[in-house]
PDB file of N, CA and C in Angstrom:
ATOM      1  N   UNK A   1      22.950 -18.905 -23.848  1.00  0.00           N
ATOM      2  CA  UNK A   1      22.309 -19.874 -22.973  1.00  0.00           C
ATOM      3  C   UNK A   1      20.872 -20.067 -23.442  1.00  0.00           C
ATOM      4  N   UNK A   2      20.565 -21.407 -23.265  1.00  0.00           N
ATOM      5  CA  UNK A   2      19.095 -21.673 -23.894  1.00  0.00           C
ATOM      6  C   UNK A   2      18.246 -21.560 -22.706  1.00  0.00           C
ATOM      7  N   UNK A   3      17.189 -20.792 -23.069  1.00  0.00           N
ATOM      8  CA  UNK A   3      15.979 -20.951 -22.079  1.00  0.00           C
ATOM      9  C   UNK A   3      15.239 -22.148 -22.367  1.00  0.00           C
ATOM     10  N   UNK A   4      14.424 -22.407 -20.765  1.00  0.00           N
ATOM     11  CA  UNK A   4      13.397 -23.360 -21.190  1.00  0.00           C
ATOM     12  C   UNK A   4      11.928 -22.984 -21.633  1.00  0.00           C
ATOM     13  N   UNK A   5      11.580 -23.236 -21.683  1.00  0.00           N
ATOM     14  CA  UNK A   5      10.033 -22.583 -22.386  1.00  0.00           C
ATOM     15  C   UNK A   5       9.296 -22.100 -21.356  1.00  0.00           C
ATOM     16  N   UNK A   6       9.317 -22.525 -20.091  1.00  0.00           N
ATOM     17  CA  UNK A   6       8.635 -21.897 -19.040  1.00  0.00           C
ATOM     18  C   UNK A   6       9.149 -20.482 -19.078  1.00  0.00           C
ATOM     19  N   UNK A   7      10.536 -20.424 -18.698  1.00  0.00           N
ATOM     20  CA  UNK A   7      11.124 -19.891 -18.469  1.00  0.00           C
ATOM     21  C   UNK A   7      11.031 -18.528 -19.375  1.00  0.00           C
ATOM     22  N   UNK A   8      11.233 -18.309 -20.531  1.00  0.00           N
ATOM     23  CA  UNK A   8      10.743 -17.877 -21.753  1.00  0.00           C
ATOM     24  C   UNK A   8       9.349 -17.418 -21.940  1.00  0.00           C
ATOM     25  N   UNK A   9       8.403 -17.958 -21.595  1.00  0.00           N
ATOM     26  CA  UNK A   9       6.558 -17.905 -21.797  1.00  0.00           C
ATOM     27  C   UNK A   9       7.071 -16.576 -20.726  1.00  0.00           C
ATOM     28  N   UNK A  10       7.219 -16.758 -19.225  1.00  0.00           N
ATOM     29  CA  UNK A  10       7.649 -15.451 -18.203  1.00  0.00           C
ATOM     30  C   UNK A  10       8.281 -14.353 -18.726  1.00  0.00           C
ATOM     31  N   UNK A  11       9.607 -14.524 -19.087  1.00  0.00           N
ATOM     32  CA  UNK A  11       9.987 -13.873 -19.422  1.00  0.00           C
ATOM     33  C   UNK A  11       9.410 -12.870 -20.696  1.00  0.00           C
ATOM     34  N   UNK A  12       8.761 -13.321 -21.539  1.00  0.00           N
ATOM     35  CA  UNK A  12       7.820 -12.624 -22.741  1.00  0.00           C
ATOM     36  C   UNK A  12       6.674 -12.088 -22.085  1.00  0.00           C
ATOM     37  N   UNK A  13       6.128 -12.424 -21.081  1.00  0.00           N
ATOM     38  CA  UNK A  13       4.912 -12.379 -20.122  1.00  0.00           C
ATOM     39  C   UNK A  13       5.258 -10.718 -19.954  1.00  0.00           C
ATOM     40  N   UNK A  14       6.009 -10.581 -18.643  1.00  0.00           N
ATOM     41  CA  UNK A  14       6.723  -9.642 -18.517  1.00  0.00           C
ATOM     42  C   UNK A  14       7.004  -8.367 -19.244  1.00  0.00           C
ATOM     43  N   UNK A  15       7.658  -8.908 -19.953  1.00  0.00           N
ATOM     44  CA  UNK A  15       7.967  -7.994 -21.143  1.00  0.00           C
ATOM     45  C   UNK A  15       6.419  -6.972 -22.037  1.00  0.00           C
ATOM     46  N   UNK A  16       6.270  -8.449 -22.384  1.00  0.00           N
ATOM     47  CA  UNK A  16       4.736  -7.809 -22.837  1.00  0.00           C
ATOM     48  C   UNK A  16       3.895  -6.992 -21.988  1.00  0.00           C
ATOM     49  N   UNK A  17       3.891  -7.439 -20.768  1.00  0.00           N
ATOM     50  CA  UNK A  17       3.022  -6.488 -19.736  1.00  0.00           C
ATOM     51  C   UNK A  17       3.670  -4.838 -19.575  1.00  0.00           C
ATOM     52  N   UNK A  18       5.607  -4.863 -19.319  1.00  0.00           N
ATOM     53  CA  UNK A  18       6.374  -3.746 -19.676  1.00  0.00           C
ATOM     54  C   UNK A  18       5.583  -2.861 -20.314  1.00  0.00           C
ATOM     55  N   UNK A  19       5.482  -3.743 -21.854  1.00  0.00           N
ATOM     56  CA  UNK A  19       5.223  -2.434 -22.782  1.00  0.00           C
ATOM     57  C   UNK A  19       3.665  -1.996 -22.581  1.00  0.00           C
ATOM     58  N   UNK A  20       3.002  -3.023 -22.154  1.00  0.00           N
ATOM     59  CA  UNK A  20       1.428  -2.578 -21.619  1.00  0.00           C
ATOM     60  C   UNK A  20       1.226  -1.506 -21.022  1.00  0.00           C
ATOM     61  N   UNK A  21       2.309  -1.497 -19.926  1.00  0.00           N
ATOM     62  CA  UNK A  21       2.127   0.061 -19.032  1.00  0.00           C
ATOM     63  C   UNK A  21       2.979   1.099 -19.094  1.00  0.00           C
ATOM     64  N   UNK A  22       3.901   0.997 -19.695  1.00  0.00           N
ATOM     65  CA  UNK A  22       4.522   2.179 -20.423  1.00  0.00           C
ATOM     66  C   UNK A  22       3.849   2.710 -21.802  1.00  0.00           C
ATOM     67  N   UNK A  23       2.488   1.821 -22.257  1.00  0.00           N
ATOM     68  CA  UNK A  23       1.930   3.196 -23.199  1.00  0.00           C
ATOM     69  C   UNK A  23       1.169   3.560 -22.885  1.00  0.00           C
ATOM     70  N   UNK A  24       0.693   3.423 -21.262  1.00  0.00           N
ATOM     71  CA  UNK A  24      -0.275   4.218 -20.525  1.00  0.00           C
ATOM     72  C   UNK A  24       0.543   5.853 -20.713  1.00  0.00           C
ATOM     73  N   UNK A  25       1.604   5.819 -20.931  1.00  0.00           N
ATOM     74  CA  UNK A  25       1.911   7.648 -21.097  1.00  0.00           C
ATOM     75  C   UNK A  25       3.363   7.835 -20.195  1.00  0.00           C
ATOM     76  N   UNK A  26       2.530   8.829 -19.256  1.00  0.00           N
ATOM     77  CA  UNK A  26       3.615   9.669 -18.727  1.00  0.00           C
ATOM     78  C   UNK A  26       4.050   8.586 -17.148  1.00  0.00           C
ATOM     79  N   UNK A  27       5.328   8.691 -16.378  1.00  0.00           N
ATOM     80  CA  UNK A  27       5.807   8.069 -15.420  1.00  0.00           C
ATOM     81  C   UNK A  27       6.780   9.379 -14.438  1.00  0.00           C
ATOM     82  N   UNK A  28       6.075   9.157 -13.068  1.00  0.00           N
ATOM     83  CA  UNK A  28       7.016  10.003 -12.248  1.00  0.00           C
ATOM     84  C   UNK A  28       7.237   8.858 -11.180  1.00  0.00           C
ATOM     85  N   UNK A  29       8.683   9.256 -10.763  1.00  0.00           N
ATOM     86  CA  UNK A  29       9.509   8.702  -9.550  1.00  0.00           C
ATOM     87  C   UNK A  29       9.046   9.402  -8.554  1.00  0.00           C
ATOM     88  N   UNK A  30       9.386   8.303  -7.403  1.00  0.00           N
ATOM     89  CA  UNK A  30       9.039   8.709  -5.883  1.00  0.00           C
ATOM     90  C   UNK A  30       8.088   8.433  -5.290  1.00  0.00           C
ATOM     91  N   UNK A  31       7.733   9.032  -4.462  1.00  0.00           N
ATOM     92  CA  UNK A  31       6.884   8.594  -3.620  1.00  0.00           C
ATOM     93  C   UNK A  31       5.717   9.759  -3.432  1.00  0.00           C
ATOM     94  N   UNK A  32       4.412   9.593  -3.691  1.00  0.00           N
ATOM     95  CA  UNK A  32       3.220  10.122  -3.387  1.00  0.00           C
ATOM     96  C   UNK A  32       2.936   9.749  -1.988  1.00  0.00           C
ATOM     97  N   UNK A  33       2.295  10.779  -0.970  1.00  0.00           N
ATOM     98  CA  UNK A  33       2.012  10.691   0.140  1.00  0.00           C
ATOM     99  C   UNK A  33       0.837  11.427   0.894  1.00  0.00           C
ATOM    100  N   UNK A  34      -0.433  10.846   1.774  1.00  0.00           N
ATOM    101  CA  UNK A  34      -1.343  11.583   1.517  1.00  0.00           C
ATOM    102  C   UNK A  34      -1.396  12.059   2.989  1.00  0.00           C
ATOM    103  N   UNK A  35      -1.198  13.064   3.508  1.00  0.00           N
ATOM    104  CA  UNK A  35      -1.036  14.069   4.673  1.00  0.00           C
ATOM    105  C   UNK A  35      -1.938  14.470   5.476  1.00  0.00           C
ATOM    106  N   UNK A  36      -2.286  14.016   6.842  1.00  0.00           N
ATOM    107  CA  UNK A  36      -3.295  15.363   7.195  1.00  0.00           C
ATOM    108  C   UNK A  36      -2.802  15.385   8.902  1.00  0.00           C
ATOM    109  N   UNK A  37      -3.197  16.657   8.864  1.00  0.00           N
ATOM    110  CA  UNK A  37      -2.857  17.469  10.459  1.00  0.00           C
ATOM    111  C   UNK A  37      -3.483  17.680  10.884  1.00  0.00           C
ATOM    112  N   UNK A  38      -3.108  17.894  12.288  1.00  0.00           N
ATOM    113  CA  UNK A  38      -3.619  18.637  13.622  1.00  0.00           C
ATOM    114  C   UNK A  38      -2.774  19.972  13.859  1.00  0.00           C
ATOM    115  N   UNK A  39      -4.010  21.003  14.027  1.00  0.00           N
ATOM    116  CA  UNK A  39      -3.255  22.208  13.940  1.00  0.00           C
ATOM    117  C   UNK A  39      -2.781  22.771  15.361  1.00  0.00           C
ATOM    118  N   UNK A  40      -3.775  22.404  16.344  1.00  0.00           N
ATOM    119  CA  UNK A  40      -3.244  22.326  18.098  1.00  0.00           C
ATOM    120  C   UNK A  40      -4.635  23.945  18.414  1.00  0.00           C
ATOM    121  N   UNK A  41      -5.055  24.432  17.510  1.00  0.00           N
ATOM    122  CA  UNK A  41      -5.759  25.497  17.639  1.00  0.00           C
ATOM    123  C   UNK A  41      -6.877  25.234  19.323  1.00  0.00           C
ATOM    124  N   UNK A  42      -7.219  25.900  19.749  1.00  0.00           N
ATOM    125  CA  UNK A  42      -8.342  25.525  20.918  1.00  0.00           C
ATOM    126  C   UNK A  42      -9.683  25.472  19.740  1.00  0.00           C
ATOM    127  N   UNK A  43     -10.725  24.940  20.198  1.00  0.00           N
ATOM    128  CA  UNK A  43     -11.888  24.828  19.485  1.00  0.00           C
ATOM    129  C   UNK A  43     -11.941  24.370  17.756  1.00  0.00           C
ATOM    130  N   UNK A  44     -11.032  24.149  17.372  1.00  0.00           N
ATOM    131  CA  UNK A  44     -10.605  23.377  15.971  1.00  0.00           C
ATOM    132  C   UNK A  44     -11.318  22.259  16.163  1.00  0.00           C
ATOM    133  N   UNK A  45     -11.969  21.806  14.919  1.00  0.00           N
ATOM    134  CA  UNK A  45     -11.949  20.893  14.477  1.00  0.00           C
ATOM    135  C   UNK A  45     -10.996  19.436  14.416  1.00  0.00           C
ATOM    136  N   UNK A  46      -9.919  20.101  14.346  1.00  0.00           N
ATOM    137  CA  UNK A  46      -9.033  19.126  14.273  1.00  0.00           C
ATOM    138  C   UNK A  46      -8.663  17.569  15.619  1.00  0.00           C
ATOM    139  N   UNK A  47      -9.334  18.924  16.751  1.00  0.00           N
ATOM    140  CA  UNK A  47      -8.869  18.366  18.102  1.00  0.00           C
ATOM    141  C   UNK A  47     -10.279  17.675  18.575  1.00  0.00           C
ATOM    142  N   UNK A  48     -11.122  17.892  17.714  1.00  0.00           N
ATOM    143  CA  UNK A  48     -12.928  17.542  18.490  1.00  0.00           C
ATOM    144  C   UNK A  48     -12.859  16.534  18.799  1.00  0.00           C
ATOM    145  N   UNK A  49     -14.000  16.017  18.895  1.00  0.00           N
ATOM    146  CA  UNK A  49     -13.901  14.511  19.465  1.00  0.00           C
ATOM    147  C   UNK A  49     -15.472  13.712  18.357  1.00  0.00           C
ATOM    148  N   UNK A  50     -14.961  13.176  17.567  1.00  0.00           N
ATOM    149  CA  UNK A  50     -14.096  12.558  17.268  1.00  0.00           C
ATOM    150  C   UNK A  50     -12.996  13.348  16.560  1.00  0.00           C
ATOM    151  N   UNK A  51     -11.864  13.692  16.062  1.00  0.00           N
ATOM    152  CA  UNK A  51     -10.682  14.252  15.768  1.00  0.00           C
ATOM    153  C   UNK A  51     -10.757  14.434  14.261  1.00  0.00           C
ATOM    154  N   UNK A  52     -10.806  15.515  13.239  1.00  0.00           N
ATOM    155  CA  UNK A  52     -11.043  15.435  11.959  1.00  0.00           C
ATOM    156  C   UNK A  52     -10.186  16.509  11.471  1.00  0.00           C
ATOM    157  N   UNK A  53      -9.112  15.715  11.375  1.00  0.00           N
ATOM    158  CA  UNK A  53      -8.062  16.437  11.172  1.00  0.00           C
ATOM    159  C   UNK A  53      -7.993  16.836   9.628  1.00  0.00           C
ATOM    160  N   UNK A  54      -7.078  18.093   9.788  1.00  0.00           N
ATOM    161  CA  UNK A  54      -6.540  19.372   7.751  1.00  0.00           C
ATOM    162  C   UNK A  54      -6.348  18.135   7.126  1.00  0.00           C
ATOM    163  N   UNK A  55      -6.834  18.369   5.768  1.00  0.00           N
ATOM    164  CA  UNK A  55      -6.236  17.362   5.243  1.00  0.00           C
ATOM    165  C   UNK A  55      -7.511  16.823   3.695  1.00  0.00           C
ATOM    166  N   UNK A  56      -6.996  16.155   2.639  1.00  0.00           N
ATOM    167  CA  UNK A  56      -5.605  15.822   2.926  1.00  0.00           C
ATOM    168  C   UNK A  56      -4.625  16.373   1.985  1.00  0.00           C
ATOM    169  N   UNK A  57      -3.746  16.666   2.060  1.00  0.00           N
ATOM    170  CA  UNK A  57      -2.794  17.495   1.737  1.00  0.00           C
ATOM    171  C   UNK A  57      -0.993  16.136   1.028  1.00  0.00           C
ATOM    172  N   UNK A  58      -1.292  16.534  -0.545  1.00  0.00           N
ATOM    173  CA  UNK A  58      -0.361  15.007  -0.943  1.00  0.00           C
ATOM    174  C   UNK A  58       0.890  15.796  -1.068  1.00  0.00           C
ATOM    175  N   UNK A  59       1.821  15.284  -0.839  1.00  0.00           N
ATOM    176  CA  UNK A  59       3.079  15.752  -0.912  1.00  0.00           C
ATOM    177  C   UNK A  59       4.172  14.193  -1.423  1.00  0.00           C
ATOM    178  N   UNK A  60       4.611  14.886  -1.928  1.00  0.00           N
ATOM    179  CA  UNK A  60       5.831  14.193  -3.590  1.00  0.00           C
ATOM    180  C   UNK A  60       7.227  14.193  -3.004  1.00  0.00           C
ATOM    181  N   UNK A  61       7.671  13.196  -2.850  1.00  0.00           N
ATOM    182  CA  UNK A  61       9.110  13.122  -2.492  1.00  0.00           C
ATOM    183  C   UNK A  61      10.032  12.021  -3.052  1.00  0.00           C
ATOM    184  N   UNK A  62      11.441  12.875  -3.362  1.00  0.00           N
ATOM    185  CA  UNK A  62      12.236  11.728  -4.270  1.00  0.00           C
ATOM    186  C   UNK A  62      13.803  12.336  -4.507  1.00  0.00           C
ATOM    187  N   UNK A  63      14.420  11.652  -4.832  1.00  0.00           N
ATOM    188  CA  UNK A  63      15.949  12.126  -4.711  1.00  0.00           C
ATOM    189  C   UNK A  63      15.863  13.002  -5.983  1.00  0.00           C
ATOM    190  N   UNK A  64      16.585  14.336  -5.924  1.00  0.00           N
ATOM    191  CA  UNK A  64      17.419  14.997  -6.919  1.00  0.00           C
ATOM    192  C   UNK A  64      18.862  14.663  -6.862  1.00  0.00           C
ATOM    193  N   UNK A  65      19.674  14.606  -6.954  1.00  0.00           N
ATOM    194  CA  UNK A  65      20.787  15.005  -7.268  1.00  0.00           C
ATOM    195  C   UNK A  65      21.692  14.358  -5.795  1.00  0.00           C
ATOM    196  N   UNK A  66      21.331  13.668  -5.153  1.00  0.00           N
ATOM    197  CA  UNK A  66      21.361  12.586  -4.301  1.00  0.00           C
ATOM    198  C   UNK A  66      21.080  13.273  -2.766  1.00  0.00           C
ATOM    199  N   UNK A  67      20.254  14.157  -3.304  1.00  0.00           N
ATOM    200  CA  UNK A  67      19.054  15.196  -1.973  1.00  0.00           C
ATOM    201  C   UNK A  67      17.810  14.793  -2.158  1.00  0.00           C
ATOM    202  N   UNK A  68      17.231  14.477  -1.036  1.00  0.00           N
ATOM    203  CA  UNK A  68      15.623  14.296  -0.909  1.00  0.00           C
ATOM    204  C   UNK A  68      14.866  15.922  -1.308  1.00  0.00           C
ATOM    205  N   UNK A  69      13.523  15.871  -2.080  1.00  0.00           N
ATOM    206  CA  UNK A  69      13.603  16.936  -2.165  1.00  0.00           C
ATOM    207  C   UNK A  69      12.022  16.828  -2.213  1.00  0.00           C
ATOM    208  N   UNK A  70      11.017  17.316  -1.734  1.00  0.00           N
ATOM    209  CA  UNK A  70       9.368  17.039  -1.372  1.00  0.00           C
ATOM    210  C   UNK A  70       8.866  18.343  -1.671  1.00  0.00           C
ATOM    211  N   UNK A  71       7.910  17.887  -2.527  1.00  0.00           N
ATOM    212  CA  UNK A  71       6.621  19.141  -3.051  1.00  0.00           C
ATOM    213  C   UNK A  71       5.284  18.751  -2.740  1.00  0.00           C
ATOM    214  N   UNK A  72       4.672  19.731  -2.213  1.00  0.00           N
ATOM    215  CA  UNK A  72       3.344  19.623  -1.996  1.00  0.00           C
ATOM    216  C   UNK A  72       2.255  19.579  -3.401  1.00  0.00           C
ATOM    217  N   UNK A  73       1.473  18.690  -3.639  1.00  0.00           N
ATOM    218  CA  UNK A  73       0.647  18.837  -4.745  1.00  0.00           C
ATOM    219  C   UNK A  73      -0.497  19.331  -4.124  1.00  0.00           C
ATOM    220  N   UNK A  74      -1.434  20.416  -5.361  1.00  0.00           N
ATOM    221  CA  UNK A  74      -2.580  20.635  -5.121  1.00  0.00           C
ATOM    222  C   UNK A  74      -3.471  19.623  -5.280  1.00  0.00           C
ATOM    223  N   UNK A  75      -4.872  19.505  -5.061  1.00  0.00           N
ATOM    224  CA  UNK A  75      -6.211  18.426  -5.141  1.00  0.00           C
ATOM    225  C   UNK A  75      -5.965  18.673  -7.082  1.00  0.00           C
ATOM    226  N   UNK A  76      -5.646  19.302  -7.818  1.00  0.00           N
ATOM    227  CA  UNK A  76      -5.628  19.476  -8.993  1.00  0.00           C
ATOM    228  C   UNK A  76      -5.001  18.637  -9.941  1.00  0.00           C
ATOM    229  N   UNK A  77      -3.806  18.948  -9.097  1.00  0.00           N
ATOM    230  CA  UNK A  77      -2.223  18.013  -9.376  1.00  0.00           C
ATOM    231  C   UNK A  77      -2.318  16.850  -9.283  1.00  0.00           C
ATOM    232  N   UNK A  78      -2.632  16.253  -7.945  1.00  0.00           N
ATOM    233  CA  UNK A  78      -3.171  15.124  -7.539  1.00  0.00           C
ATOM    234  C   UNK A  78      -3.856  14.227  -8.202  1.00  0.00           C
ATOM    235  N   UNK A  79      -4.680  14.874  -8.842  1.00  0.00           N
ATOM    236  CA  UNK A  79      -5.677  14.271  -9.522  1.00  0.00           C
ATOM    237  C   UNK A  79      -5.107  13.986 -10.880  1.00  0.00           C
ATOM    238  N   UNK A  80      -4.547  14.965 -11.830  1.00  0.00           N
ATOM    239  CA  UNK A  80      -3.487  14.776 -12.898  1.00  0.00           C
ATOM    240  C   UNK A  80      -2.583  13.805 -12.551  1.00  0.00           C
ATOM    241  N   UNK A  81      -1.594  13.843 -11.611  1.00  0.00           N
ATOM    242  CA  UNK A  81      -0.437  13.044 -11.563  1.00  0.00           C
ATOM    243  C   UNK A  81      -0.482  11.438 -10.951  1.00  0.00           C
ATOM    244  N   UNK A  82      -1.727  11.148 -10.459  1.00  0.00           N
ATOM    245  CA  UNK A  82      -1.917  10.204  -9.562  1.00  0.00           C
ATOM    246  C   UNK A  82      -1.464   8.987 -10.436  1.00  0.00           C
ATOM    247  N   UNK A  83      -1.898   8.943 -11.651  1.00  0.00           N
ATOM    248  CA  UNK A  83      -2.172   7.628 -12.440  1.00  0.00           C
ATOM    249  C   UNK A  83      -0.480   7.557 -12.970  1.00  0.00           C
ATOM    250  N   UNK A  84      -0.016   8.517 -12.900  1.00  0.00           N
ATOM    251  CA  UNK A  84       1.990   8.945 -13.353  1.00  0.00           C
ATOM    252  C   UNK A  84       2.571   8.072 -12.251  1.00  0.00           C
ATOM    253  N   UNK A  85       2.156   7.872 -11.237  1.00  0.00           N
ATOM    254  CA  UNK A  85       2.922   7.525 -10.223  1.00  0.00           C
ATOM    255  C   UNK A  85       2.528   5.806  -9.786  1.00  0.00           C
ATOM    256  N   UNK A  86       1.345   5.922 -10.668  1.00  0.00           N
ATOM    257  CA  UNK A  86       1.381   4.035 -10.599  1.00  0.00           C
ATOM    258  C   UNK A  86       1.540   3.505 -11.603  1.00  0.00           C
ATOM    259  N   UNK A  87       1.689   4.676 -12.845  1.00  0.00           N
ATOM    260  CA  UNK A  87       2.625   3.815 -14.154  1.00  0.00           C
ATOM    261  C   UNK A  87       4.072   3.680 -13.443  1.00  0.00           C
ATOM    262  N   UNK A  88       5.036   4.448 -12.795  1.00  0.00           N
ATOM    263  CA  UNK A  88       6.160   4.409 -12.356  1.00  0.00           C
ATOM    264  C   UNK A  88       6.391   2.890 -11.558  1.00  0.00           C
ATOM    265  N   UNK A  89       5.369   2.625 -10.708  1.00  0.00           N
ATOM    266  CA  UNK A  89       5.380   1.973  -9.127  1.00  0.00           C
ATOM    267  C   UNK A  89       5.372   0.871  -9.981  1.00  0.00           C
ATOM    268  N   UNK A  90       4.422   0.635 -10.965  1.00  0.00           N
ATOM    269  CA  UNK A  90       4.319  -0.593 -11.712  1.00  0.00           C
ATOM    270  C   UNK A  90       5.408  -1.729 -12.697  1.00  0.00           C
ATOM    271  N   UNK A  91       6.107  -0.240 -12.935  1.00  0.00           N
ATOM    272  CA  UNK A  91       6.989  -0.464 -13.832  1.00  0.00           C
ATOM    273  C   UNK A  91       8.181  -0.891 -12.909  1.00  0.00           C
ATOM    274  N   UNK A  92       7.879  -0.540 -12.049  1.00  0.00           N
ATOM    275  CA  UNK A  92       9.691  -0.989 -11.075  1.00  0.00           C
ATOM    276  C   UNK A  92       9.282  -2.278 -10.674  1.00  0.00           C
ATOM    277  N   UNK A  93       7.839  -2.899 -10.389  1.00  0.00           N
ATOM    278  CA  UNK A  93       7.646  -4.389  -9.722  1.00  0.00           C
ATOM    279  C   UNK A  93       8.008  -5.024 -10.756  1.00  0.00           C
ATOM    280  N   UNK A  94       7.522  -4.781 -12.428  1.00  0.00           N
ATOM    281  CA  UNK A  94       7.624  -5.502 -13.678  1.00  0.00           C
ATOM    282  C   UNK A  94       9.001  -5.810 -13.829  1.00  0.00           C
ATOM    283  N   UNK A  95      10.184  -4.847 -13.572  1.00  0.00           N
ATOM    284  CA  UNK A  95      11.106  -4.682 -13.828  1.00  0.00           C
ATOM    285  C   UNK A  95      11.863  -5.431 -13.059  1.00  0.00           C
ATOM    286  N   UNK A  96      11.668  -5.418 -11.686  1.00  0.00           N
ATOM    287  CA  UNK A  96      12.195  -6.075 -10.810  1.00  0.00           C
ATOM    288  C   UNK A  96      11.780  -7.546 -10.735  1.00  0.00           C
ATOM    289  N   UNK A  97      10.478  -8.220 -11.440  1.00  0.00           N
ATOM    290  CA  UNK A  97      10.399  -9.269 -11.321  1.00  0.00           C
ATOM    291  C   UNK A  97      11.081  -9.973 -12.512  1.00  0.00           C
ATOM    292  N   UNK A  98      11.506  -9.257 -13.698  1.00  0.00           N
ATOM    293  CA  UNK A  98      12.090  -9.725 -14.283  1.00  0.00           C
ATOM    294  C   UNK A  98      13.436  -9.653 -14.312  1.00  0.00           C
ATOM    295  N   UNK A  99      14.139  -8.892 -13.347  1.00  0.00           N
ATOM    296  CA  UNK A  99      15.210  -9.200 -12.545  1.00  0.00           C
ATOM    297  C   UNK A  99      15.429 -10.360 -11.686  1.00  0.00           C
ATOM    298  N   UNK A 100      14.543 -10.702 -11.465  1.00  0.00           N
ATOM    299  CA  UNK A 100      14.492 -11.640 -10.486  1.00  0.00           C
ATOM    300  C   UNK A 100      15.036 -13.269 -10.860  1.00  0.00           C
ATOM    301  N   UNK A 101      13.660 -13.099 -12.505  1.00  0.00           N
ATOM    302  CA  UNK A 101      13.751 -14.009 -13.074  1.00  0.00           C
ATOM    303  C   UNK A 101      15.343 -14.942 -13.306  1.00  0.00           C
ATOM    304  N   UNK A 102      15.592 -13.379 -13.961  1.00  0.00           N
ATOM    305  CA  UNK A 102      17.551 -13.627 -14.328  1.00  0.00           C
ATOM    306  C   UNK A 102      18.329 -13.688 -13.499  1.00  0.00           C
ATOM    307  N   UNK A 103      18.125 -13.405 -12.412  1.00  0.00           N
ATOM    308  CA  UNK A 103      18.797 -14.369 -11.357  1.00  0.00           C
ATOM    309  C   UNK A 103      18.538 -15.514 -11.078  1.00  0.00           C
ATOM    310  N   UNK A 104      17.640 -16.018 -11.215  1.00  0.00           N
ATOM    311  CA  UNK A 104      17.137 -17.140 -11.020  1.00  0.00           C
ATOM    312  C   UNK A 104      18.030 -18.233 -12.062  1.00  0.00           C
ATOM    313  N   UNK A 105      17.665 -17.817 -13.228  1.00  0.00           N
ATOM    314  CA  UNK A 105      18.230 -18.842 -14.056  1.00  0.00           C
ATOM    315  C   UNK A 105      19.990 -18.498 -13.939  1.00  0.00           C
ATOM    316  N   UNK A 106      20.151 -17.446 -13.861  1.00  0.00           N
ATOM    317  CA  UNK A 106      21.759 -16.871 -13.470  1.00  0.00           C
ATOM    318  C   UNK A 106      22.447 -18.365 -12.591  1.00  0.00           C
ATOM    319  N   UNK A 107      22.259 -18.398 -10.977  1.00  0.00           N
ATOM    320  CA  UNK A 107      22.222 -18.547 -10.516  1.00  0.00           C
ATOM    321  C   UNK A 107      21.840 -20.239 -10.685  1.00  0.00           C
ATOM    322  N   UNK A 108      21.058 -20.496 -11.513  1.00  0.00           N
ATOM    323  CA  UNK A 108      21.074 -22.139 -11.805  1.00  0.00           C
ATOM    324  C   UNK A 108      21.939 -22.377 -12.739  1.00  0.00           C
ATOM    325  N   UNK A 109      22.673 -21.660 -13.416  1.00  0.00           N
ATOM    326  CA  UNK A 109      23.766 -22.291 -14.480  1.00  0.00           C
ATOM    327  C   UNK A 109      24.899 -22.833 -13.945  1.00  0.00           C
ATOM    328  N   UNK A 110      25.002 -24.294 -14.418  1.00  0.00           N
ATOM    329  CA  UNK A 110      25.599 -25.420 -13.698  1.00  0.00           C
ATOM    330  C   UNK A 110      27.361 -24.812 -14.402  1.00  0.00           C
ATOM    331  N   UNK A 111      27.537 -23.832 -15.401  1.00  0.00           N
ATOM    332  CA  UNK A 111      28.711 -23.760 -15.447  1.00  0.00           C
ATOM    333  C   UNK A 111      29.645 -22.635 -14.364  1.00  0.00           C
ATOM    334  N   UNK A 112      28.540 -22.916 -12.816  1.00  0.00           N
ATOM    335  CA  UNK A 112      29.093 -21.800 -12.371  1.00  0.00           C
ATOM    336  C   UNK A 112      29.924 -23.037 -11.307  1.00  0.00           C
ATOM    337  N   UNK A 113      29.825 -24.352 -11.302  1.00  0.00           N
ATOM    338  CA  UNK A 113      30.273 -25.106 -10.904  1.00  0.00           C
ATOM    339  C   UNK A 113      31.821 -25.328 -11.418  1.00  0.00           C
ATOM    340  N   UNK A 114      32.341 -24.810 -12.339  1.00  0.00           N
ATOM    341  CA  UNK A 114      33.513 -25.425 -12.829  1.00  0.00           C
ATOM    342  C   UNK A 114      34.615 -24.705 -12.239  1.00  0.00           C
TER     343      UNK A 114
END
């Protein structure tokens, strides 16, 4: 099937951007999450007024083996892995918009009329 050039310029767009952020390095799945609590203690901090709650405390969650399975990262980790997890996040919008694309033109091919 022939593309049209719009169609094509996107699609290379895409692509090219792909490989843009996949040689940023390393990529982790899931979900980063940034945590903080109330511990219920009397005279805590947590409960003062204004309320300044533990925290914050990131915790990592994502399917293994078709189990949810969540790790707490240190401020260390955090700091290492943060930029892993928006090469990942990035790569699934890129990916998905160029999914999109191909449906798009999918979906306009007039030989789906016959």
């Amino acid at each position: 099937m022939r593309l049209d050039a719009k169609t094509q310029a996107e699609a290379g767009r895409l692509a090219d951007e792909i490989s843009a952020v996949a040689r940023r390095g390393l990529a982790l799945p899931g979900t980063l999450l940034e945590r903080r609590t109330t511990c219920g203690r009397p005279g805590c901090r947590c409960g003062g007024e204004p309320p300044v709650p533990h925290g914050p405390y990131w915790s990592w969650t994502r399917k293994v083996g078709g189990k949810t399975r969540t790790r707490y990262l240190s401020a260390d980790q955090h700091a290492d892995y943060e930029e892993w997890f928006d090469t990942a996040k990035r790569l699934r919008a890129l990916a998905a918009a160029l999914e999109a694309l191909g449906l798009q033109v999918a979906e306009a091919d007039p030989r789906w009329e016959r």
